[in-house]
N, C-alpha and C. Protein backbone atom coordinates (compact mmCIF):
# COMPACT_ATOMS: atom_id res chain seq x y z
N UNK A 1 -7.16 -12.37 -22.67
CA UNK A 1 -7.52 -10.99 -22.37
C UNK A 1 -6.30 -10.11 -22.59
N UNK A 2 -6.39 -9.09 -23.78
CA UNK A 2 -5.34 -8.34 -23.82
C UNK A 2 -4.94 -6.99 -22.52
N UNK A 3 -5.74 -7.38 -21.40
CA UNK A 3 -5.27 -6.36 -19.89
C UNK A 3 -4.80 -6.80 -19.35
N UNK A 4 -4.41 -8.45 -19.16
CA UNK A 4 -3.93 -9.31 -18.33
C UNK A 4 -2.47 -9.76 -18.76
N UNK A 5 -1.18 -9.63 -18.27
CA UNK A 5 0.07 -10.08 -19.13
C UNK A 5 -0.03 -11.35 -18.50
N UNK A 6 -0.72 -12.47 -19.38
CA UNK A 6 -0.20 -13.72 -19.13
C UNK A 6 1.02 -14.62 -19.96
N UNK A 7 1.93 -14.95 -19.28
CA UNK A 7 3.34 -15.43 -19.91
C UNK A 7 3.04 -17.17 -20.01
N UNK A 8 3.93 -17.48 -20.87
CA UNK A 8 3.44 -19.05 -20.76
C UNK A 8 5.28 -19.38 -19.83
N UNK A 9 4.91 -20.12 -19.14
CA UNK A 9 6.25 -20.35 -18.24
C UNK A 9 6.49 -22.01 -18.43
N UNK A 10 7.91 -22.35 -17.43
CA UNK A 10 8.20 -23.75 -17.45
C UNK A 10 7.17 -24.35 -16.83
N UNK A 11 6.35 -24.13 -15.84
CA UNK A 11 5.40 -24.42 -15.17
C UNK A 11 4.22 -24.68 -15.40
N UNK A 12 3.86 -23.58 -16.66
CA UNK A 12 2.32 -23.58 -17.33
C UNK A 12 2.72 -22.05 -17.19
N UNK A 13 1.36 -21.44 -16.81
CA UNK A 13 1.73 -20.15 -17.02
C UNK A 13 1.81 -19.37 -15.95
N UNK A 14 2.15 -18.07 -16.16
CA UNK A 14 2.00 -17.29 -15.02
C UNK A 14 1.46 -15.56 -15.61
N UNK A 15 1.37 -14.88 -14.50
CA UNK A 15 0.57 -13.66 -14.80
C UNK A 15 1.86 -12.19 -14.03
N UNK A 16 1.91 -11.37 -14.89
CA UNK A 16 2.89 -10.25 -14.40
C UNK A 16 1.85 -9.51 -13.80
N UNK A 17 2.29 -8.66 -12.83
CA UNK A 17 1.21 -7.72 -12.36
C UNK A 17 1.95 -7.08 -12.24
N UNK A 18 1.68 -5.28 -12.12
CA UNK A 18 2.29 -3.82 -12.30
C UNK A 18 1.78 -2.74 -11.49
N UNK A 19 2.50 -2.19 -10.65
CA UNK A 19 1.95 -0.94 -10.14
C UNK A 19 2.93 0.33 -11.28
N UNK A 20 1.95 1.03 -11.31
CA UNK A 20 2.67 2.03 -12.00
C UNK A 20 2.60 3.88 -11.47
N UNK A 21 3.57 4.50 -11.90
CA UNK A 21 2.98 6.01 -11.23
C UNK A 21 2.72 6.00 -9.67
N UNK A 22 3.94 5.36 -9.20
CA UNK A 22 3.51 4.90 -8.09
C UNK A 22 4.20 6.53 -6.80
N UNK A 23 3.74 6.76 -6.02
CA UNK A 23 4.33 7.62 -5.20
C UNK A 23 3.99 7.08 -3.66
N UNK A 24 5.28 6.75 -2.61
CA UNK A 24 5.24 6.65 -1.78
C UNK A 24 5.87 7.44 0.06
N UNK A 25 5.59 7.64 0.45
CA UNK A 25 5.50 8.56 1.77
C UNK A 25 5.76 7.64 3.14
N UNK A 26 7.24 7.57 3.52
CA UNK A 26 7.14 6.31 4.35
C UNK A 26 7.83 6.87 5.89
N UNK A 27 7.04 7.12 6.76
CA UNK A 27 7.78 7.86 8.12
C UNK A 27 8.54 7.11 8.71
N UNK A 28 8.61 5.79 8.75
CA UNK A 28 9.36 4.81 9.39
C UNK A 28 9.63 3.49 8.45
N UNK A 29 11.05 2.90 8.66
CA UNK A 29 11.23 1.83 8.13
C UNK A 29 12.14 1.18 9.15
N UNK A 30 11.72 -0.18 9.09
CA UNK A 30 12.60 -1.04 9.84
C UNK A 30 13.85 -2.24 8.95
N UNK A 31 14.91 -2.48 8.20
CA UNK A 31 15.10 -3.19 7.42
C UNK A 31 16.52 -4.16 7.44
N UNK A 32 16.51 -4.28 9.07
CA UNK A 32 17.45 -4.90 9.34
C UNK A 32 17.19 -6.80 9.12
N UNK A 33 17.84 -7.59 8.12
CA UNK A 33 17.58 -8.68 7.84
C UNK A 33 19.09 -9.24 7.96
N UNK A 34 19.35 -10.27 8.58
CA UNK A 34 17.77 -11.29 9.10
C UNK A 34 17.78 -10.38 10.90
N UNK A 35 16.20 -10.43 10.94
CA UNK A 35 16.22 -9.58 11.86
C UNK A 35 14.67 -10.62 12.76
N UNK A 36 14.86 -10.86 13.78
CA UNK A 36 13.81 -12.12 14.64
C UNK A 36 12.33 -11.27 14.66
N UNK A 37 12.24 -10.13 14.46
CA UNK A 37 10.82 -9.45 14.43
C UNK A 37 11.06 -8.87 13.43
N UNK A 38 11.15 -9.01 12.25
CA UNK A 38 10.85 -9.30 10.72
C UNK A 38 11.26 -7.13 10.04
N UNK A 39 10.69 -7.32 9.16
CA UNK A 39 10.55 -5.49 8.83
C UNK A 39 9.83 -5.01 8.43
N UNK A 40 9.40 -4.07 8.92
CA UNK A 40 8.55 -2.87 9.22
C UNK A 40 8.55 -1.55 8.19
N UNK A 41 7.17 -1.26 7.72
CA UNK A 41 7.17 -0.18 7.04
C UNK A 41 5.76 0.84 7.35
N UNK A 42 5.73 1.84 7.85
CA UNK A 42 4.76 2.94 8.32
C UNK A 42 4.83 3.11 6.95
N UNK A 43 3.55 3.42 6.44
CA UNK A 43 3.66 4.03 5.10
C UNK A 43 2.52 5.26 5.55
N UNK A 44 2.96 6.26 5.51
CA UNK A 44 1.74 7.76 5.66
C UNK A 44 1.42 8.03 4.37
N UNK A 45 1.73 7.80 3.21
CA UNK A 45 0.71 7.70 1.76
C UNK A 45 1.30 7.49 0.90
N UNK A 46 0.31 6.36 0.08
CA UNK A 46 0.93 5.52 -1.03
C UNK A 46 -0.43 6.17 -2.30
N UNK A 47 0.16 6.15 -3.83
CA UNK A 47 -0.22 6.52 -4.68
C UNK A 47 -0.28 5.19 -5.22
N UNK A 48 -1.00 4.87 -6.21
CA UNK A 48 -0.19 4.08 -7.06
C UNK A 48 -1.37 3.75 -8.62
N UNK A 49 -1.25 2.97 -9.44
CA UNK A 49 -1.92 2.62 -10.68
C UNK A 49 -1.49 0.90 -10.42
N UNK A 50 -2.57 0.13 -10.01
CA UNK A 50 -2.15 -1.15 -10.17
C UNK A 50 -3.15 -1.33 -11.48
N UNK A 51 -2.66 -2.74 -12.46
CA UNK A 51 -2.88 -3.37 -13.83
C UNK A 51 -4.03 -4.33 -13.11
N UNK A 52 -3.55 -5.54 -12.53
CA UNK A 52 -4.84 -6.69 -12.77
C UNK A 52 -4.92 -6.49 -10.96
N UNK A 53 -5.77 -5.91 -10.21
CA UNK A 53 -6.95 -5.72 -10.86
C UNK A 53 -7.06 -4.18 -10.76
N UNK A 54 -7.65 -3.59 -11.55
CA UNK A 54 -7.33 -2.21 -12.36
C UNK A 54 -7.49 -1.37 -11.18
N UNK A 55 -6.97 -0.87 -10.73
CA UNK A 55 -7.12 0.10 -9.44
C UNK A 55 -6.49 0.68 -9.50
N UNK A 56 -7.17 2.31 -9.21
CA UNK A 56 -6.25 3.61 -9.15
C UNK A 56 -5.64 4.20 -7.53
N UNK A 57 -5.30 3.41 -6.62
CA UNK A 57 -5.02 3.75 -5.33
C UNK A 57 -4.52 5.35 -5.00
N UNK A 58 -4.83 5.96 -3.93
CA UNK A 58 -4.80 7.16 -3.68
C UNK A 58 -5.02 7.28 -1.79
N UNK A 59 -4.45 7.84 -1.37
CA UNK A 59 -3.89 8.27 -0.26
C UNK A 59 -4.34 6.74 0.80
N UNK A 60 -3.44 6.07 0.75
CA UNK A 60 -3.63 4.78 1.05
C UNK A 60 -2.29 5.01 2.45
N UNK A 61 -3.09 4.51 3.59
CA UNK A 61 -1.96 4.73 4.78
C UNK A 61 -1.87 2.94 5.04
N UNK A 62 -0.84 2.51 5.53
CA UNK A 62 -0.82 1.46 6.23
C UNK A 62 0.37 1.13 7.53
N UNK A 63 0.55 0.14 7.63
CA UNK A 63 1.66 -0.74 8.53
C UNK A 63 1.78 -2.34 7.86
N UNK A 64 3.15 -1.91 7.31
CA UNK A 64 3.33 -2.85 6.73
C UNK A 64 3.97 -4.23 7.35
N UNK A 65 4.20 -5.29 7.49
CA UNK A 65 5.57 -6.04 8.34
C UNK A 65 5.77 -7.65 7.74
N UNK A 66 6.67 -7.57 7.04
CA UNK A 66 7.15 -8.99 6.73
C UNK A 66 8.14 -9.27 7.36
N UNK A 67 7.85 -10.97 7.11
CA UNK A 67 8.79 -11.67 8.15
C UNK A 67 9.14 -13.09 7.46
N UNK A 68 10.14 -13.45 7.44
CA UNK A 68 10.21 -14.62 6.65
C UNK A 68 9.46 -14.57 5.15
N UNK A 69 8.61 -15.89 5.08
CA UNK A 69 7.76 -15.55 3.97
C UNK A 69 6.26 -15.51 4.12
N UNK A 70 6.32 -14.20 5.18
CA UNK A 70 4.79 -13.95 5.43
C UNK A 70 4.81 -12.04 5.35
N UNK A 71 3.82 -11.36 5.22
CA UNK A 71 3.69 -10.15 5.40
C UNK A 71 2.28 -10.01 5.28
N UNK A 72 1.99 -9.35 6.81
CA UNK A 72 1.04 -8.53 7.02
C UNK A 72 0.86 -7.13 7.22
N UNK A 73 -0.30 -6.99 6.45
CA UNK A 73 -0.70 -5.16 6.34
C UNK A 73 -2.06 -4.67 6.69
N UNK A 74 -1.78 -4.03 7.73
CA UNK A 74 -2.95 -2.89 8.04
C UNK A 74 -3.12 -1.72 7.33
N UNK A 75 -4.10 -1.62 6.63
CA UNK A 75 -4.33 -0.03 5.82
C UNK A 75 -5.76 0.67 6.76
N UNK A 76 -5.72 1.45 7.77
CA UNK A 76 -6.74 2.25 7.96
C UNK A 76 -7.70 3.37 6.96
N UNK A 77 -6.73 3.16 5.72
CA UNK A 77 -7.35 4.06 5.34
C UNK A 77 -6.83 4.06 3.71
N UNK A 78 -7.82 3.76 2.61
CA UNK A 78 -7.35 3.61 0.86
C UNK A 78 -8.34 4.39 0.62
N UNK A 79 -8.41 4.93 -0.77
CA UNK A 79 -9.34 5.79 -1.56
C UNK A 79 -8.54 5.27 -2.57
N UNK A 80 -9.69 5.10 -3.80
CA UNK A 80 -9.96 4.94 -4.83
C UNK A 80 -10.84 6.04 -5.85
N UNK A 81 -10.98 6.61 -6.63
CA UNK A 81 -11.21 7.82 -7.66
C UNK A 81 -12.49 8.25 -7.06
N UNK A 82 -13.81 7.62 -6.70
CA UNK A 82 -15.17 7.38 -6.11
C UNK A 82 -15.22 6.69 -5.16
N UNK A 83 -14.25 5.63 -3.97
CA UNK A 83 -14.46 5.06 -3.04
C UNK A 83 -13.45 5.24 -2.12
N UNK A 84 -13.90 4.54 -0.66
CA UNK A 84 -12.89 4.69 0.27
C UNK A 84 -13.00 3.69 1.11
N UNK A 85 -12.30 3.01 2.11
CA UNK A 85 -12.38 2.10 3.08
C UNK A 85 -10.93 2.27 3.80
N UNK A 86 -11.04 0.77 4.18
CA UNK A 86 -10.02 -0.06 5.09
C UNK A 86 -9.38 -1.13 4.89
N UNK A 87 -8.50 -2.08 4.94
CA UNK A 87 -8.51 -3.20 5.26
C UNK A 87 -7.21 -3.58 5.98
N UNK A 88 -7.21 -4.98 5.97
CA UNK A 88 -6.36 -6.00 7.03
C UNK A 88 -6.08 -7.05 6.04
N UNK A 89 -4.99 -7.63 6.39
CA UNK A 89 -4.76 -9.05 5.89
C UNK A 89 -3.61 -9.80 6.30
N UNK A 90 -3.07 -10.90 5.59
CA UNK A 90 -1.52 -11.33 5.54
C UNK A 90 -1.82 -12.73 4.36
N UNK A 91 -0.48 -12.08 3.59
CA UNK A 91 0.00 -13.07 2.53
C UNK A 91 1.10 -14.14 2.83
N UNK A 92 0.68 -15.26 2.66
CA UNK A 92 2.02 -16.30 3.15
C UNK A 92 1.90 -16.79 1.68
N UNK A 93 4.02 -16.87 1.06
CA UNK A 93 4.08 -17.64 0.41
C UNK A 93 5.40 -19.13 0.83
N UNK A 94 6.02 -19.76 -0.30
CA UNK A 94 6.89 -20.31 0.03
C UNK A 94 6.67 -21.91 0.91
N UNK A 95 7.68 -22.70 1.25
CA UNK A 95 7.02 -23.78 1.61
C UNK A 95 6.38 -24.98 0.09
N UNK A 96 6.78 -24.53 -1.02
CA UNK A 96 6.72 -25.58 -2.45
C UNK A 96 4.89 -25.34 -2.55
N UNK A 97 3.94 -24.58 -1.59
CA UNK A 97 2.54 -24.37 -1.70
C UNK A 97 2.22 -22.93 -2.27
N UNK A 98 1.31 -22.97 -3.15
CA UNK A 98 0.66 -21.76 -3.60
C UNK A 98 0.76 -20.50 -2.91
N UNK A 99 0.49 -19.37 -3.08
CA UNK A 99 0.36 -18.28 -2.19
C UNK A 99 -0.68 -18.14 -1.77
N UNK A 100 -0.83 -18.22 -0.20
CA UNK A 100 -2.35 -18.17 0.45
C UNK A 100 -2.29 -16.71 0.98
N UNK A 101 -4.21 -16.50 0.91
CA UNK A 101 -4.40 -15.13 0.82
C UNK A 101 -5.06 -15.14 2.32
N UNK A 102 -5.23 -14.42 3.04
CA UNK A 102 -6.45 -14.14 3.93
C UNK A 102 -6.90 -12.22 4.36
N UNK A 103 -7.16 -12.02 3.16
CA UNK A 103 -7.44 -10.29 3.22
C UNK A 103 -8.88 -9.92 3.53
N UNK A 104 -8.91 -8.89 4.67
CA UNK A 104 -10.43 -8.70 4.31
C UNK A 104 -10.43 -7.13 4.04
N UNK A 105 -11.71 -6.70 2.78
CA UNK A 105 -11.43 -5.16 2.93
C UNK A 105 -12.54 -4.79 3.33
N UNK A 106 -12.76 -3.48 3.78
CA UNK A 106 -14.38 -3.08 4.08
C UNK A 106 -14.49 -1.80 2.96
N UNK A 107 -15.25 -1.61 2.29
CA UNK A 107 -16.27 -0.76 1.58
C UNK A 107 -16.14 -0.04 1.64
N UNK A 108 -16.18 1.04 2.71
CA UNK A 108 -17.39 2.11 3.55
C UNK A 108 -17.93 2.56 2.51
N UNK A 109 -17.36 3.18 1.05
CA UNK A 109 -18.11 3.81 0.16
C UNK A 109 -17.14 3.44 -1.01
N UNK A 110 -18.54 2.63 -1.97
CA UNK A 110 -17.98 1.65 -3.28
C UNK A 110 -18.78 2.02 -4.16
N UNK A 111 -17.84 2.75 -5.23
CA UNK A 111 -18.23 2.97 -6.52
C UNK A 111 -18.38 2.19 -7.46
N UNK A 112 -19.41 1.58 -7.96
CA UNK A 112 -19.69 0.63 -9.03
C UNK A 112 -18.90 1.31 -10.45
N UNK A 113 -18.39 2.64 -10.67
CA UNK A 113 -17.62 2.75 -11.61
C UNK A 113 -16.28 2.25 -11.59
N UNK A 114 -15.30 2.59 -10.02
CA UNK A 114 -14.55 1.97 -9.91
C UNK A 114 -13.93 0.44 -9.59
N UNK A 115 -15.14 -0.13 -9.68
CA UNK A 115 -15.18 -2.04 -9.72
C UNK A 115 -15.90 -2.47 -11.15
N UNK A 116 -15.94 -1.46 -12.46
CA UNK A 116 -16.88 -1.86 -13.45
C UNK A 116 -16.15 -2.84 -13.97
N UNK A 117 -15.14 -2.72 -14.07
CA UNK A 117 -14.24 -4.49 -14.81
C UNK A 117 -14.51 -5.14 -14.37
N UNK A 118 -14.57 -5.60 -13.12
CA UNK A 118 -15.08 -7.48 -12.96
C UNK A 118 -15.84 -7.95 -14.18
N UNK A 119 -16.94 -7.15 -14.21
CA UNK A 119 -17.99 -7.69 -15.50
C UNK A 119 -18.52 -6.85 -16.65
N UNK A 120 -18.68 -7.18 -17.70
CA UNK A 120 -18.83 -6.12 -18.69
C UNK A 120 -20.12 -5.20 -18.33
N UNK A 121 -20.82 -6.55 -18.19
CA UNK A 121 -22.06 -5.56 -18.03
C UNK A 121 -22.76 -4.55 -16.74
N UNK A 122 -21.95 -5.02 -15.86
CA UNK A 122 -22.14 -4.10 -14.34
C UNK A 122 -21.91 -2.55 -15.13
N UNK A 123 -23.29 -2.34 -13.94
CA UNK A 123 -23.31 -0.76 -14.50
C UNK A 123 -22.41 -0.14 -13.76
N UNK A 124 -22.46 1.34 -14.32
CA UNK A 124 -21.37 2.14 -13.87
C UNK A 124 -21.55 3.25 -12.94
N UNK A 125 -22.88 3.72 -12.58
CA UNK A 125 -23.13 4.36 -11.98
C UNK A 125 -23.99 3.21 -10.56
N UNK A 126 -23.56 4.20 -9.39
CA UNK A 126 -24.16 3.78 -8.48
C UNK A 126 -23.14 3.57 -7.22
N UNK A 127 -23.64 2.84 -6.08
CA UNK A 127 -22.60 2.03 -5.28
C UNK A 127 -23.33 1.89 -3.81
N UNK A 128 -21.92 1.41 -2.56
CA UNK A 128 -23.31 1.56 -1.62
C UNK A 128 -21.90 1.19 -0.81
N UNK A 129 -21.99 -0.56 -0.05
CA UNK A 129 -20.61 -0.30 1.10
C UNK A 129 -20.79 -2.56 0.83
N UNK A 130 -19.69 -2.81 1.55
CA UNK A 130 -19.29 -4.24 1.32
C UNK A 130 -18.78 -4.41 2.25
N UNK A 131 -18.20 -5.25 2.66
CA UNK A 131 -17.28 -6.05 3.13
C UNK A 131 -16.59 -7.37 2.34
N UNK A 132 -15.37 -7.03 1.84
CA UNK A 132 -14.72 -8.11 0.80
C UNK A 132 -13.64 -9.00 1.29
N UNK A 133 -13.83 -10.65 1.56
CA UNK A 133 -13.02 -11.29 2.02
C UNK A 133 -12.20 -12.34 0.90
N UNK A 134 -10.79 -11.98 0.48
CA UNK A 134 -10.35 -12.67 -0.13
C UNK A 134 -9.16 -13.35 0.19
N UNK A 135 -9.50 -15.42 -0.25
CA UNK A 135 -8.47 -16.02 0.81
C UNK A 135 -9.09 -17.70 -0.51
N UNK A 136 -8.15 -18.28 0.47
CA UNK A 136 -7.93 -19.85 -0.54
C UNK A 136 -7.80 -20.59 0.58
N UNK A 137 -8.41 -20.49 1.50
CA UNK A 137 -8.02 -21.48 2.97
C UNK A 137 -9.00 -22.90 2.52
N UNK A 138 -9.35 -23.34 1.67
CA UNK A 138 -10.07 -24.73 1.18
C UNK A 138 -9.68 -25.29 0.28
N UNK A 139 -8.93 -24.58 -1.03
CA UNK A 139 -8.23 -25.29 -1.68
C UNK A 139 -7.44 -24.24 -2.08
N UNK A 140 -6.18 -24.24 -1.87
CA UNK A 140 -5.15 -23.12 -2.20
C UNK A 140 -5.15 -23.15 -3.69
N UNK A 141 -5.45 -23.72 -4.33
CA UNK A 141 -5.14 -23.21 -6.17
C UNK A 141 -6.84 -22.55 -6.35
N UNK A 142 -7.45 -22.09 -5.67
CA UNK A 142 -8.37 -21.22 -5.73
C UNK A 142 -8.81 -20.66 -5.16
N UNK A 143 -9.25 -19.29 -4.87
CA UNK A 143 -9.00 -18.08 -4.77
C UNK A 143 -10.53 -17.42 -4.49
N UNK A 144 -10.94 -17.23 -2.71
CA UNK A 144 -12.70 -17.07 -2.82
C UNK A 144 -12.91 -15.42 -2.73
N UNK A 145 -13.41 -14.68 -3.23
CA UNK A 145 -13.99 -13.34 -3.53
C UNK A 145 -15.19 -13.30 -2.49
N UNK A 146 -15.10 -13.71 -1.09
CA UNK A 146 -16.45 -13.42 -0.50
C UNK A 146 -17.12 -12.40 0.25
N UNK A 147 -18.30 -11.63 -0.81
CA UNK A 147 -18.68 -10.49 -0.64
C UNK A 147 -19.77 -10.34 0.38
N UNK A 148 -20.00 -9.67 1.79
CA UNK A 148 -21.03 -10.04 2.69
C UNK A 148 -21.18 -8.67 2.88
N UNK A 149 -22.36 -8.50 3.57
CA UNK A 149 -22.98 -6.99 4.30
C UNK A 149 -23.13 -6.37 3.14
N UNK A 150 -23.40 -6.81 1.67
CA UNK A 150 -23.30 -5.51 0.41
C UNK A 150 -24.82 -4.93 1.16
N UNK A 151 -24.60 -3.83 0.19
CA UNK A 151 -25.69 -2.68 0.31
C UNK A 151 -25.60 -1.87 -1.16
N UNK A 152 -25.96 -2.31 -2.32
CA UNK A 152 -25.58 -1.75 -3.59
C UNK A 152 -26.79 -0.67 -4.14
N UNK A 153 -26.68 0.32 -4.30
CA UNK A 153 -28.20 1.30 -5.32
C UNK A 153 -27.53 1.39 -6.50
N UNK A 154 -28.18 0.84 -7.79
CA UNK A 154 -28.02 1.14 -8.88
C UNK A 154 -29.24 2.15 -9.61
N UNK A 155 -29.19 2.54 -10.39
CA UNK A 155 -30.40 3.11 -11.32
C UNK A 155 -31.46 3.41 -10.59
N UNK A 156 -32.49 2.00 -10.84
CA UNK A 156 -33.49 2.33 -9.65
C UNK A 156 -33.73 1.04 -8.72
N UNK A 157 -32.43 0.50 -8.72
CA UNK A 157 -32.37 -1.08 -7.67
C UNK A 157 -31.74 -1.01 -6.51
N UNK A 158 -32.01 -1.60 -6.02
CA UNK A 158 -31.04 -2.31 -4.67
C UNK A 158 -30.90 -3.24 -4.42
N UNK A 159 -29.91 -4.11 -3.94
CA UNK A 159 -29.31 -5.03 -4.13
C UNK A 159 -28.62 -5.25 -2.76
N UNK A 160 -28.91 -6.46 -1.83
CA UNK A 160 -28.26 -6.50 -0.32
C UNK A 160 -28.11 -8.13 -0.36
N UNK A 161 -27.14 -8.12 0.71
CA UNK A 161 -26.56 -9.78 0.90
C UNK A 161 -25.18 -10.54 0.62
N UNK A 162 -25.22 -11.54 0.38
CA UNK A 162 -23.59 -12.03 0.48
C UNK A 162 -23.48 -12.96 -0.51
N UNK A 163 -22.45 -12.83 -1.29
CA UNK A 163 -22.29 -14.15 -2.10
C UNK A 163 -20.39 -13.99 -2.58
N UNK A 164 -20.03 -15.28 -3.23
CA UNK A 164 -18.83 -15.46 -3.14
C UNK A 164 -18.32 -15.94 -4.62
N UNK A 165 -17.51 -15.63 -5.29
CA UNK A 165 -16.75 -15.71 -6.42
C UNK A 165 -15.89 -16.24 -5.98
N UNK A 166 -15.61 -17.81 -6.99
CA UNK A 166 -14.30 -18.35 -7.15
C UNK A 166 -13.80 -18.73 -8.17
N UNK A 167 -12.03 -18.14 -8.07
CA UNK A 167 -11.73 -18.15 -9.50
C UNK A 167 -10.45 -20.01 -9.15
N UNK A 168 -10.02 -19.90 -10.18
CA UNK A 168 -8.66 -20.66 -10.35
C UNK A 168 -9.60 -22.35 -10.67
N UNK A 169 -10.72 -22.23 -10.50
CA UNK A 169 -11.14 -23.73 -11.50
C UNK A 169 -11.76 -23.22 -12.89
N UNK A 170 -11.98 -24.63 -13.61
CA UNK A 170 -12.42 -25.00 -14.99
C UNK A 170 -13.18 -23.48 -15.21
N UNK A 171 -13.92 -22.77 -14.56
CA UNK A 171 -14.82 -21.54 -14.90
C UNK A 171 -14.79 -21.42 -13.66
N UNK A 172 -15.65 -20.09 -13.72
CA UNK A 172 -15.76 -18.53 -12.57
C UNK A 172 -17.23 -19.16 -11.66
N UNK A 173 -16.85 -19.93 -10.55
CA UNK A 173 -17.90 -20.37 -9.98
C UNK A 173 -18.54 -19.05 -9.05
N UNK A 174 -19.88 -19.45 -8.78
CA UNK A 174 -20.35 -18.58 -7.55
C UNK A 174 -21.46 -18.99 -6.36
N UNK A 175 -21.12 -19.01 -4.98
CA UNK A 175 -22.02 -19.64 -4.60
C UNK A 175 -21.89 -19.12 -3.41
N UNK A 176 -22.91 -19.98 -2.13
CA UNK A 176 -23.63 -19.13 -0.81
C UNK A 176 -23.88 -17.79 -1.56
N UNK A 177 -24.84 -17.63 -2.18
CA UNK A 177 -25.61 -16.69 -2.26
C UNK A 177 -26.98 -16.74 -1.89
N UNK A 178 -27.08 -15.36 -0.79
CA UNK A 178 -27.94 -14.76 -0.23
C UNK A 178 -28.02 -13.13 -0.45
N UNK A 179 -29.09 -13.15 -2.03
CA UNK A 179 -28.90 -12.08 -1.73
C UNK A 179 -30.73 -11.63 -2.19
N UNK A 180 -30.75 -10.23 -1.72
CA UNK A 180 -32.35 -9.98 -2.13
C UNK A 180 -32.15 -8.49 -2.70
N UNK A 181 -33.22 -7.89 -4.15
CA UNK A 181 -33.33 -7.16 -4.87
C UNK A 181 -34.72 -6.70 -4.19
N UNK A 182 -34.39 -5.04 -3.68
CA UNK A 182 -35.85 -4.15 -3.49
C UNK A 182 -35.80 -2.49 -3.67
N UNK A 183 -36.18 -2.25 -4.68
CA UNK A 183 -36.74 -2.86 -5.76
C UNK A 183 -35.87 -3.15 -6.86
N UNK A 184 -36.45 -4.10 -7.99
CA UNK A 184 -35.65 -4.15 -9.14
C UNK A 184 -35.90 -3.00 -9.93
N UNK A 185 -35.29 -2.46 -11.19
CA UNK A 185 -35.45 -1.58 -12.19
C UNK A 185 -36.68 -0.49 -11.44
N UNK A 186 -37.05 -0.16 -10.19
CA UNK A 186 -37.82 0.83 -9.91
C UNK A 186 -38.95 0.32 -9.49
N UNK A 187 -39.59 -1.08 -9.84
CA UNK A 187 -40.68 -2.28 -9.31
C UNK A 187 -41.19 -1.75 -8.13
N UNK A 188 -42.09 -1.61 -7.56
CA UNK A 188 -42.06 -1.83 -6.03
C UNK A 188 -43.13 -3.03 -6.10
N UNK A 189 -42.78 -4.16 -4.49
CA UNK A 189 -43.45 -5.03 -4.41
C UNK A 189 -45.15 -4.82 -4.22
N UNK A 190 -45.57 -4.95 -4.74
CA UNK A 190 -46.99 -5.21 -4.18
C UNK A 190 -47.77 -6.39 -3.51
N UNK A 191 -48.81 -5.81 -2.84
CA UNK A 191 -49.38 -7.23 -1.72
C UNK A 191 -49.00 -7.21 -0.47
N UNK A 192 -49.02 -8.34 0.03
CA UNK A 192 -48.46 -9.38 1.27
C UNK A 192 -47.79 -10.11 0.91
């Protein structure tokens, strides 16, 4: 994929990732190292252009705090060009093991234009709200996308339920899916 900078390394390969145009707003910093309650960053608004995965971030608040080789971040509050939410998480790396994820974001309002890359063919108009949990707590060399509470309107569909994308094996698996279409393309059910 020519959007993705994948490098071939001593290792096999690896992937660069980029924020760009980035503007940040930080009321407090803590950055005394080595310091036993780690450091701290209030961020009151972050701009930015991240590459993989294509996101235009915009007035993004958080609390940032790493510590060793862990950092966790609270964002009350991200916007994206057409969407907005929340989330929580913490990244641990280090220890000779992969980098484990445990992020969750919430939705409140998700633009299917601004998530149209995942797949070519996802349409572009539309959206609705999610809850997105992404983490590798079962096998750290892969990476679960698990999407629950969607609520999607496209065209003339809807689309509700949970299902989960995993990347980092042989192909792009997907599974626990529960999800139900009412109506499809404008359909309405008929009967009992």
């Amino acid at each position: 994929r020519k959007d993705h900078e994948v490098v071939r390394a001593r290792e096999g390969f690896t992937q660069n990732y980029r924020w760009t145009k980035a503007y940040i707003a930080v009321s407090h910093a803590r950055l005394a190292d080595p310091d036993s309650i780690g450091r701290l960053f209030l961020v009151d608004t972050l701009h930015t252009v991240e590459t993989v995965p294509t996101f235009n971030w915009r007035n993004v608040s958080a609390t940032v705090r790493v510590l060793g080789e862990s950092v966790w971040v609270k964002a009350p509050h991200w916007d994206l060009p057409a969407s907005t939410g929340h989330a929580e998480g913490k990244i641990v790396w280090g220890s000779d093991l992969p980098v484990r994820y445990a992020i969750r974001i919430w939705g409140d309002t998700v633009s299917l234009n601004d998530v149209s890359w995942v797949y070519p063919t996802l349409p572009r108009t539309g959206g609705g709200s999610m809850v997105l949990d992404i983490k590798n707590e079962k096998n750290l060399q892969r990476l679960d996308y698990a999407i629950t509470k969607m609520d999607v309107r496209t065209v003339k569909s809807r689309l509700f339920g949970d299902m989960t994308f995993e990347t980092g094996g042989p192909v792009l698996a997907v599974h626990d899916v529960k999800l139900r279409a009412d109506p499809v393309d404008g359909m309405k059910r008929t009967g009992t």
